[in-house]
N, C-alpha and C. Protein backbone atom coordinates (compact mmCIF):
# COMPACT_ATOMS: atom_id res chain seq x y z
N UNK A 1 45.06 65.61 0.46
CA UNK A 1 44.44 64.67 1.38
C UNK A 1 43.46 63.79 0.61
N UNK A 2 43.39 62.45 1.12
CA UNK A 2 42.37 61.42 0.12
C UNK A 2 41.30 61.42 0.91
N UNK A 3 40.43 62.42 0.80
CA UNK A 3 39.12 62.27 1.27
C UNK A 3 38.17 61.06 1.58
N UNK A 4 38.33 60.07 0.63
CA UNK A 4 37.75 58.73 0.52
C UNK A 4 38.56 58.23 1.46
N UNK A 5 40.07 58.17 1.87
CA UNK A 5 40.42 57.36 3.05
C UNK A 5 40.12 58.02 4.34
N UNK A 6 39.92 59.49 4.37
CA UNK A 6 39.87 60.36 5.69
C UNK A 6 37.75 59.55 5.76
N UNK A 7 37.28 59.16 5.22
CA UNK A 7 36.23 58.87 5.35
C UNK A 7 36.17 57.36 6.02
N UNK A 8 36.71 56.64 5.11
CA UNK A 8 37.06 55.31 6.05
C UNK A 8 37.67 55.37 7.09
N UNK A 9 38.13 56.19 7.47
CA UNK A 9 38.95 56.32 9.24
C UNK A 9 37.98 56.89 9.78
N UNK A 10 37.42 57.59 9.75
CA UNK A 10 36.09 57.92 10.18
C UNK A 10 35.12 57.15 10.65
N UNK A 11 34.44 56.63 9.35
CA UNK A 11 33.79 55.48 9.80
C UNK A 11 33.84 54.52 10.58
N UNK A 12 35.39 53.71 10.72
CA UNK A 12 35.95 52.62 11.37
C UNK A 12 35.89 53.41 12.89
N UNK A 13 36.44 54.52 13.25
CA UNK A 13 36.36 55.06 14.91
C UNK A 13 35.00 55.34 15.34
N UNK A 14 34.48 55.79 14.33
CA UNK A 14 32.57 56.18 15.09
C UNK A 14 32.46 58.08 14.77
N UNK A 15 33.80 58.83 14.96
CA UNK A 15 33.70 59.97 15.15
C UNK A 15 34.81 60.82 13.95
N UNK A 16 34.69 62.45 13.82
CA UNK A 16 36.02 62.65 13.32
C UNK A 16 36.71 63.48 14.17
N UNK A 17 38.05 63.65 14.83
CA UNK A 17 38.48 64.40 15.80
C UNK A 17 40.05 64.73 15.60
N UNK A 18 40.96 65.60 16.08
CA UNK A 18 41.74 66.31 16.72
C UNK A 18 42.65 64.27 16.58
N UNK A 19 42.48 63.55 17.53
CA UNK A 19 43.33 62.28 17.59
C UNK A 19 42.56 61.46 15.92
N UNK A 20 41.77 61.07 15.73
CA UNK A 20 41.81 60.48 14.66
C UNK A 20 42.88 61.29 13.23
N UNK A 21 42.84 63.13 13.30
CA UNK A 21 43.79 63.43 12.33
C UNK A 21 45.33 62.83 12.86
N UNK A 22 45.59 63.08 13.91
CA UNK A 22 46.75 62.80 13.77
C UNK A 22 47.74 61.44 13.51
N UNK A 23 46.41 60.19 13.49
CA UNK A 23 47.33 59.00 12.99
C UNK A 23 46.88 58.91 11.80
N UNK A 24 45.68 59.63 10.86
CA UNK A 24 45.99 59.61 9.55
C UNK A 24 47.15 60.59 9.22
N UNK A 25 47.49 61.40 9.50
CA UNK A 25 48.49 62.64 8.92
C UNK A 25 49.84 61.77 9.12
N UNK A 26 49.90 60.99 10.36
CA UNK A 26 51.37 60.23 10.36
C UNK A 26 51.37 59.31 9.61
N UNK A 27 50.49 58.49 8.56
CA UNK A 27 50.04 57.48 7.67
C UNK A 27 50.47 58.29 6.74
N UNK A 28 49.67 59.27 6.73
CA UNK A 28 49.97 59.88 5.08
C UNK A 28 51.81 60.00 5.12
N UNK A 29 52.04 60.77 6.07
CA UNK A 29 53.79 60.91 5.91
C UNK A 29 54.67 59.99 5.31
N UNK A 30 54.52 59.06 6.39
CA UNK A 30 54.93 57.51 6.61
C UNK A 30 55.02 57.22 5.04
N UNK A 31 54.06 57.09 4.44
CA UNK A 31 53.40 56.26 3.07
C UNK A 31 54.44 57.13 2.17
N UNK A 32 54.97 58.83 2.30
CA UNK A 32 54.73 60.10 1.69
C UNK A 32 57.12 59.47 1.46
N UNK A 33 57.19 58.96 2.94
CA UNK A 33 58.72 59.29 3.03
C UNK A 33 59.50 58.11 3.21
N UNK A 34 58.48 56.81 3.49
CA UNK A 34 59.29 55.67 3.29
C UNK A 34 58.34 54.21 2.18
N UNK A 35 57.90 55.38 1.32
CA UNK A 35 57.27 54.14 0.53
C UNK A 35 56.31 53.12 0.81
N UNK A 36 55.12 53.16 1.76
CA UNK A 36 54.63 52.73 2.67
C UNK A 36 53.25 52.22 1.57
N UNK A 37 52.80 51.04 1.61
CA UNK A 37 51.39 50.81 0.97
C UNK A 37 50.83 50.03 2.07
N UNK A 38 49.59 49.77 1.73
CA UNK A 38 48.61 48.60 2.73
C UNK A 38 49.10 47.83 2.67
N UNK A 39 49.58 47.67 3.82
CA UNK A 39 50.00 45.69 4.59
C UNK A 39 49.19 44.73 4.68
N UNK A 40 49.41 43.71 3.61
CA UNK A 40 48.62 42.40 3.50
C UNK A 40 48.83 41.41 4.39
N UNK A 41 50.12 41.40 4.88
CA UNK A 41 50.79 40.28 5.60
C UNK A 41 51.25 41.49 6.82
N UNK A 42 52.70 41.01 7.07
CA UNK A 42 53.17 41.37 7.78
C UNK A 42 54.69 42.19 7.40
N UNK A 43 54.87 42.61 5.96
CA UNK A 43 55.70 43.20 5.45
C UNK A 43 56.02 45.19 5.48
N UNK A 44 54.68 45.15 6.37
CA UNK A 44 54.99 46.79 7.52
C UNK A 44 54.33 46.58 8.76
N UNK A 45 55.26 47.17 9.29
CA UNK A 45 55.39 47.15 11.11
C UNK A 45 54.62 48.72 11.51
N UNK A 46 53.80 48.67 12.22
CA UNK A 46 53.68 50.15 13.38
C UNK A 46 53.57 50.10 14.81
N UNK A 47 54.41 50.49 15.28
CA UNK A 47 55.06 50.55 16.64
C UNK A 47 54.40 51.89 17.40
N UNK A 48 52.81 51.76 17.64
CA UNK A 48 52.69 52.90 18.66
C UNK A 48 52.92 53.20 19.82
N UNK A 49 53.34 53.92 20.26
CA UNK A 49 53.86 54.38 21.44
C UNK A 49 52.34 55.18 22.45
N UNK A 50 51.01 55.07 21.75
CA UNK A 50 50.01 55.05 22.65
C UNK A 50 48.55 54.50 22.19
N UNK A 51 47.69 54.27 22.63
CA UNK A 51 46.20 53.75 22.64
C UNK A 51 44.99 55.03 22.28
N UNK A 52 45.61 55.92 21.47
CA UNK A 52 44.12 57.04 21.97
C UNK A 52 43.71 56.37 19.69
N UNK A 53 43.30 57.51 19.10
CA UNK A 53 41.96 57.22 18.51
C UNK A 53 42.80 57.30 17.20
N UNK A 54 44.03 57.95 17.36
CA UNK A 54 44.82 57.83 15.86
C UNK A 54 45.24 56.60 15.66
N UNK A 55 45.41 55.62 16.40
CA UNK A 55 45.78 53.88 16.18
C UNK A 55 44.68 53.32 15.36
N UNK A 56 43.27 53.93 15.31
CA UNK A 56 42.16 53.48 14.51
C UNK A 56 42.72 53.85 13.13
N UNK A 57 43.25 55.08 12.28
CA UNK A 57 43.50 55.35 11.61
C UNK A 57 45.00 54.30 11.06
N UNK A 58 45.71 54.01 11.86
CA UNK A 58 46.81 53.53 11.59
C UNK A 58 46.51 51.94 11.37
N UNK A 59 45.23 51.44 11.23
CA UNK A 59 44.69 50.15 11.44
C UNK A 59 44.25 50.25 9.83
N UNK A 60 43.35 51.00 9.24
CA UNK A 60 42.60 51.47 8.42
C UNK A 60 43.81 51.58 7.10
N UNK A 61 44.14 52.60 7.31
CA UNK A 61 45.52 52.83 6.27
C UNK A 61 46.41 52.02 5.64
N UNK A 62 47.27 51.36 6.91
CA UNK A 62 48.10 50.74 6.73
C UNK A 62 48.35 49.04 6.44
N UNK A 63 46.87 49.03 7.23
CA UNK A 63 46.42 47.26 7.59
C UNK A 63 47.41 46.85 8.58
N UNK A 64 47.85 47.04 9.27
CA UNK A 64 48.90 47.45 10.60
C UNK A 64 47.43 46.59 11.59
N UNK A 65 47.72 45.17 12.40
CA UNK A 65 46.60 45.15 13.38
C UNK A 65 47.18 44.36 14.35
N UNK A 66 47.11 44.43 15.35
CA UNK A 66 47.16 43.80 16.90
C UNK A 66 47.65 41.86 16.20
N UNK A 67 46.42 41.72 15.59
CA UNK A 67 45.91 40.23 15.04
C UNK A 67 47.25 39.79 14.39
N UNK A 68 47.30 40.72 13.56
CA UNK A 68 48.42 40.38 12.22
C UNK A 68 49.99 40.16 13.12
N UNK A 69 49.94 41.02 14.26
CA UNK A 69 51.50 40.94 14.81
C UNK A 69 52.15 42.55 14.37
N UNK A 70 51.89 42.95 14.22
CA UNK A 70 52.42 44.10 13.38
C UNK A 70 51.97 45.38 13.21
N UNK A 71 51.23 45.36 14.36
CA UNK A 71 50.63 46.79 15.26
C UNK A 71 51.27 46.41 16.41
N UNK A 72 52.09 47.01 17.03
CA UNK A 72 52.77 46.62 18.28
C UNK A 72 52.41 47.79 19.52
N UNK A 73 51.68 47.83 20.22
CA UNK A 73 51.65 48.75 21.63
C UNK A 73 52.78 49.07 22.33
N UNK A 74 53.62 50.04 22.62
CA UNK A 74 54.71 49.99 23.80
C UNK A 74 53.92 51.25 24.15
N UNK A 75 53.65 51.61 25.34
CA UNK A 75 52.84 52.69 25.98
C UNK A 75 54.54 53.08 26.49
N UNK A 76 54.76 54.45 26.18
CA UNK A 76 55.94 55.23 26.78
C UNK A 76 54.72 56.47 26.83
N UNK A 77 53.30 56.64 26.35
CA UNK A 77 52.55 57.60 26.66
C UNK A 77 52.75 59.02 25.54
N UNK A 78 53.78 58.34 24.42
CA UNK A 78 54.23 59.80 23.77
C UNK A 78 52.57 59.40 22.49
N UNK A 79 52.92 60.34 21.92
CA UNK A 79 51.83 60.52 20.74
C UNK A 79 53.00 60.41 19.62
N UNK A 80 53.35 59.00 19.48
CA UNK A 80 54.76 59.06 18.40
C UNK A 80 54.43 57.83 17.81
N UNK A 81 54.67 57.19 16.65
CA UNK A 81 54.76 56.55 15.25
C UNK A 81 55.73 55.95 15.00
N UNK A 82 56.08 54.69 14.99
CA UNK A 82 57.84 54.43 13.82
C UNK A 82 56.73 53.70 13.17
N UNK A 83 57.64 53.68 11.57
CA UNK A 83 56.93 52.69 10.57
C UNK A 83 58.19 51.91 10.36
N UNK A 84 58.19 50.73 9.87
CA UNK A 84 58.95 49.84 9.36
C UNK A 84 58.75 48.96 8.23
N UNK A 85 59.15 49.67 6.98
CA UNK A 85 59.20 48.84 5.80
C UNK A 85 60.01 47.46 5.70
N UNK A 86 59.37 46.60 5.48
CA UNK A 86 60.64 45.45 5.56
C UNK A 86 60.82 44.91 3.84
N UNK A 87 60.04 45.66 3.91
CA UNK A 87 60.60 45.18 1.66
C UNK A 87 61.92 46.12 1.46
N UNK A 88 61.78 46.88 2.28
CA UNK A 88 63.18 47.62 1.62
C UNK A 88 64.35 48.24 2.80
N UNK A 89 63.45 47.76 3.99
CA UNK A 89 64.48 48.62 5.49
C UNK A 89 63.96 49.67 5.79
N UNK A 90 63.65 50.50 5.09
CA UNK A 90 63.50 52.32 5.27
C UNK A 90 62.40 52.11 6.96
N UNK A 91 62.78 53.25 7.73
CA UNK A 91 62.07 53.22 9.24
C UNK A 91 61.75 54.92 9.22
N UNK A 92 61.17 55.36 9.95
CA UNK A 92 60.75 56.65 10.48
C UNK A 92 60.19 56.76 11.09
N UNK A 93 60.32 57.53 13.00
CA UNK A 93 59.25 58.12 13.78
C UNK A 93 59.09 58.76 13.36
N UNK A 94 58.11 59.12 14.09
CA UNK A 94 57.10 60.66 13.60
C UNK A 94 56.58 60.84 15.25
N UNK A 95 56.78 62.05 16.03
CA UNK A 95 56.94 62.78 17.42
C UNK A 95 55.69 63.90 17.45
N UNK A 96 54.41 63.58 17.43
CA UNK A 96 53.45 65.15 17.52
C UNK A 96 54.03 66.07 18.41
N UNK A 97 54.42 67.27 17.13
CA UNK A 97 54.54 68.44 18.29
C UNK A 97 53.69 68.94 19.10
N UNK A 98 53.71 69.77 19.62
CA UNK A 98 53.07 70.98 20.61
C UNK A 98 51.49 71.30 19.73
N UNK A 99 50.68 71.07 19.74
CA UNK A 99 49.60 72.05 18.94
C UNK A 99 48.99 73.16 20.18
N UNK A 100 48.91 74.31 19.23
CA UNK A 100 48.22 75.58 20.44
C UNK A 100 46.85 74.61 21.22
N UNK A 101 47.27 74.93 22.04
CA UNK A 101 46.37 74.95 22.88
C UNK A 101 44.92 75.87 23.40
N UNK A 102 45.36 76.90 22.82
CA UNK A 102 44.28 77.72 22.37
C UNK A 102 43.03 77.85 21.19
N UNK A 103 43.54 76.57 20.28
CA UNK A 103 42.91 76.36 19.09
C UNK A 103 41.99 75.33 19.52
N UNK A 104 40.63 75.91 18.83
CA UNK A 104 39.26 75.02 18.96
C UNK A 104 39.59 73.31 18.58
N UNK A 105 38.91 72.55 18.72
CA UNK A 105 39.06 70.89 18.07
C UNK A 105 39.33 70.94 16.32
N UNK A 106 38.21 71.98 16.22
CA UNK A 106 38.11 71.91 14.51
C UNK A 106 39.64 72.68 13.96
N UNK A 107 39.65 73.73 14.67
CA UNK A 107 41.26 74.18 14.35
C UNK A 107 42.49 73.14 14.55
N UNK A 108 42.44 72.59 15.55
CA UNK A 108 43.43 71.74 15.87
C UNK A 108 43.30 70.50 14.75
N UNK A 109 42.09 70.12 14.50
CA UNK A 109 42.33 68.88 13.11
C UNK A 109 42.55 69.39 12.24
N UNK A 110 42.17 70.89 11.76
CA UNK A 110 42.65 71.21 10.37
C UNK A 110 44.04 71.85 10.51
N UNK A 111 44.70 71.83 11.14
CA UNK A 111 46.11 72.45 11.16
C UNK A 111 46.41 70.74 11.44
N UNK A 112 46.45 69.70 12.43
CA UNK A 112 46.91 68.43 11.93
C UNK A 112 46.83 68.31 10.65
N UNK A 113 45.93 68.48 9.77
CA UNK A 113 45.75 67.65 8.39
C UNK A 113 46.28 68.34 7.66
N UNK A 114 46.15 69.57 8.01
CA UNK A 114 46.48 70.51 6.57
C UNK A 114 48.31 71.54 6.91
N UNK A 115 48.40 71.08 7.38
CA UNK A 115 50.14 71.94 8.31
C UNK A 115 51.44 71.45 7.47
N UNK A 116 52.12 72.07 7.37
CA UNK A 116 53.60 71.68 6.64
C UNK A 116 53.74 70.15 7.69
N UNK A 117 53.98 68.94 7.13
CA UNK A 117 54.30 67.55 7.82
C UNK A 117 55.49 68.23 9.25
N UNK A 118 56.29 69.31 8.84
CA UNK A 118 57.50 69.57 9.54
C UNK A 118 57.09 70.26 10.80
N UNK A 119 55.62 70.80 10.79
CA UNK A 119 54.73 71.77 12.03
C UNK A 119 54.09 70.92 12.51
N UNK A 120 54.04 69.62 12.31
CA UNK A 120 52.53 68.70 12.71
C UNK A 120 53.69 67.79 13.17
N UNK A 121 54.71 67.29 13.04
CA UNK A 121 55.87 66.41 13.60
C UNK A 121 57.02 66.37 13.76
N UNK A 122 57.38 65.78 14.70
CA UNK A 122 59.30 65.54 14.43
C UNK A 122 59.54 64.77 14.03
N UNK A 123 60.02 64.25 12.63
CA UNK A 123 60.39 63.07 12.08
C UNK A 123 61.63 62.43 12.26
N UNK A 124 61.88 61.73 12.22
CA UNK A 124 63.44 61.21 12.78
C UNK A 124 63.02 59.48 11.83
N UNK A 125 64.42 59.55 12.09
CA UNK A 125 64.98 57.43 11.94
C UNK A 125 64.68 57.37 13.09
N UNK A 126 63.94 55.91 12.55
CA UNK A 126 63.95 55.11 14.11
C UNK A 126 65.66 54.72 14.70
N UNK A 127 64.96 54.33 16.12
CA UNK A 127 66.09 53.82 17.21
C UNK A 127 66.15 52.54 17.06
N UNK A 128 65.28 51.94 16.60
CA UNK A 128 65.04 50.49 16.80
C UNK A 128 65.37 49.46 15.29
N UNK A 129 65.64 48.10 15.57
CA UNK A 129 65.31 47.71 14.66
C UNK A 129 64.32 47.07 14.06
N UNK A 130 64.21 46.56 13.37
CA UNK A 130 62.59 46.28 12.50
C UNK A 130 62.29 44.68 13.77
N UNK A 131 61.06 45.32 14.00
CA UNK A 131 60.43 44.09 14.74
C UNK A 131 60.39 42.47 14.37
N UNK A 132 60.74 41.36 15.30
CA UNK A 132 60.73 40.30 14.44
C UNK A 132 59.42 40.12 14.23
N UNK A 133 59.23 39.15 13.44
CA UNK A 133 57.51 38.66 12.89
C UNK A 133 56.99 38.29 13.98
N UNK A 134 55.83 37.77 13.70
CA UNK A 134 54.62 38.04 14.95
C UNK A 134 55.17 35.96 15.02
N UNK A 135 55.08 35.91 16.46
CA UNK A 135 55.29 34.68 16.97
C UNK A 135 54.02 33.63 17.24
N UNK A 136 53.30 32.50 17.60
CA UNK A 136 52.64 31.79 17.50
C UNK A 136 53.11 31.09 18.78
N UNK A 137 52.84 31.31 20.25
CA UNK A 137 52.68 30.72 21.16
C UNK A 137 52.32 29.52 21.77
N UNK A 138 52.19 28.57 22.75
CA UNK A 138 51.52 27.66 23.01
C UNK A 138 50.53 27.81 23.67
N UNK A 139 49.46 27.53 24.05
CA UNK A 139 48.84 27.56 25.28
C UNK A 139 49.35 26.73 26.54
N UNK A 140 49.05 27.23 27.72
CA UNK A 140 49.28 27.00 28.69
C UNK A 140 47.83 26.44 29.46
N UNK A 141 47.48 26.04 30.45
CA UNK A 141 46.34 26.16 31.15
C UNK A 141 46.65 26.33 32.64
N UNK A 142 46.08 27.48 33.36
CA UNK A 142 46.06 27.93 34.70
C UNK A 142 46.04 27.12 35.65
N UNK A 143 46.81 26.73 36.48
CA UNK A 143 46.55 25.18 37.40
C UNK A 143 45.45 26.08 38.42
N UNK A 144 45.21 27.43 38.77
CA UNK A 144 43.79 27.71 39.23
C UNK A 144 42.56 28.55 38.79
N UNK A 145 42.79 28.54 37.41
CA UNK A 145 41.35 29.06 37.37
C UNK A 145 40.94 28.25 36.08
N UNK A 146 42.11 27.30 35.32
CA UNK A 146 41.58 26.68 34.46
C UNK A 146 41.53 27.27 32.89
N UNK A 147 41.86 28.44 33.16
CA UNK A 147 41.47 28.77 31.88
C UNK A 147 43.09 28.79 30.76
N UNK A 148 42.69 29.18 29.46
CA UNK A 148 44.52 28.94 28.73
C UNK A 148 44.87 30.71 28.57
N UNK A 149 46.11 30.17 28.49
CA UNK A 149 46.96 31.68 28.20
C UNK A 149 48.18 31.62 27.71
N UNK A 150 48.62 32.39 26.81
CA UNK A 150 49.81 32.20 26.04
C UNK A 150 51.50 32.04 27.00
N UNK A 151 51.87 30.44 26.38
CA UNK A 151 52.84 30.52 27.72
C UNK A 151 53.72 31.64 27.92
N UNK A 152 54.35 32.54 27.50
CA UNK A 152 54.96 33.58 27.87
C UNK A 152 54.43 34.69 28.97
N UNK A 153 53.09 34.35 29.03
CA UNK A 153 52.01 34.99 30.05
C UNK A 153 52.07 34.18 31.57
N UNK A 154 52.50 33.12 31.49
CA UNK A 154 52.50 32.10 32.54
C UNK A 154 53.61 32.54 33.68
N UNK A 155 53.10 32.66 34.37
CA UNK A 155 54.35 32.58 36.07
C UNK A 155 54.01 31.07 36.82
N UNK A 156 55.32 31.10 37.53
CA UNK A 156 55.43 29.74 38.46
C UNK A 156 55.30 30.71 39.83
N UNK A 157 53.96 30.11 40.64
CA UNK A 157 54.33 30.37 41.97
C UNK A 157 53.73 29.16 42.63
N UNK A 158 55.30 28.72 43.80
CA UNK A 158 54.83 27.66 44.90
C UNK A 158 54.70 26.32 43.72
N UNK A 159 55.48 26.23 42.47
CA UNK A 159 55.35 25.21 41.53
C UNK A 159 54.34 24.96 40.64
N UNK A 160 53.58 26.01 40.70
CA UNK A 160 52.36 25.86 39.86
C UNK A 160 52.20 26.96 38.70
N UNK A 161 51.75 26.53 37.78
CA UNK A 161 52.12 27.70 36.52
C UNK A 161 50.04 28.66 36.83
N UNK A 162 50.92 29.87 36.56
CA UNK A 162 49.47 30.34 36.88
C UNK A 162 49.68 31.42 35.48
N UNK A 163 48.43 31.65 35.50
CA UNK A 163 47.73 32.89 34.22
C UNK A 163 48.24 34.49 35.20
N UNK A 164 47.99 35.21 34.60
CA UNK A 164 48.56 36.89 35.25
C UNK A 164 47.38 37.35 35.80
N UNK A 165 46.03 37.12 35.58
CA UNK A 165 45.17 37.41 36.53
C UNK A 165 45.07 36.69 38.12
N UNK A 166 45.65 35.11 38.28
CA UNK A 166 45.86 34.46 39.12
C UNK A 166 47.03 34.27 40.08
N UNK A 167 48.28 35.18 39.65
CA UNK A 167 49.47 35.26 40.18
C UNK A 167 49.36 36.55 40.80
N UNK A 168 49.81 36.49 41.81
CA UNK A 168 50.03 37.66 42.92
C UNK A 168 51.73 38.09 42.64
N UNK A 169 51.45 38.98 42.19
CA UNK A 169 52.80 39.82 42.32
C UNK A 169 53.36 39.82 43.30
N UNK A 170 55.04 40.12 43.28
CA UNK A 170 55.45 40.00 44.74
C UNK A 170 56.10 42.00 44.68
């Protein structure tokens, strides 16, 4: 384990916990089984499948960010990982198993960090293919509240393009 990076993930979340090990431990893998370095651009993809405190780690590591295009959110709610190398193709989820539930916080991060990769995950090929690059939108402006929003965000109701806070679902 690189202590100096388990420190910068640290730092960057505020805390050290049980969810911060587990998106460094899927970093370390990732890096360990498909050749994975810090993303300058947009030449690695991470596709989380949730929002809790290991995405801080996967920000830190990888340079993977919301900004860049290439931290991608799909909430399916699992605690799961794909990476996507695009210098060379190579992909891999990574699935957190089961951890006891009986094990304290501090047990539960040191069996994340320190566990055979094969007890701490299910690794698999991804399903997917490599994400296209991050897109560059237009703005739009809300015909009622005025404000802009990326046109793909825009609905027409009654002929008027509205923002998603201003459109009433039907």
């Amino acid at each position: 384990m690189n202590k100096n990076l388990w420190e910068k993930c640290k730092e960057f979340h505020g805390h050290e916990c049980p969810g911060l090990a587990i998106g460094y431990r899927a970093c370390e893998i990732a890096m360990e089984k498909i050749n994975l370095t810090f993303s300058e651009d947009e030449e690695l993809v991470c596709i989380t499948e949730n929002d809790a405190c290991g995405v801080d780690a996967v920000q830190v590591i990888t340079g993977c960010t919301m900004g860049k295009g290439n931290l991608i959110y799909k909430d399916t709610g699992k605690m799961a990982f794909s990476f996507f190398n695009r210098n060379n193709g190579d992909s891999i989820r990574l699935i957190l198993n089961e951890v006891n539930s009986e094990m304290t916080r501090e047990q539960k991060k040191i069996h994340i960090l320190e566990a055979p990769a094969e007890e701490v995950f299910s690794i698999k090929k991804t399903n997917n293919e490599v994400p296209s690059r991050a897109r560059i939108f237009n703005t739009v402006i809300c015909e009622k509240c005025g404000e802009g929003a990326k046109e793909s965000n825009i609905r027409l109701s009654n002929g008027k393009k509205l923002c998603l806070d201003c459109y009433e679902e039907y």
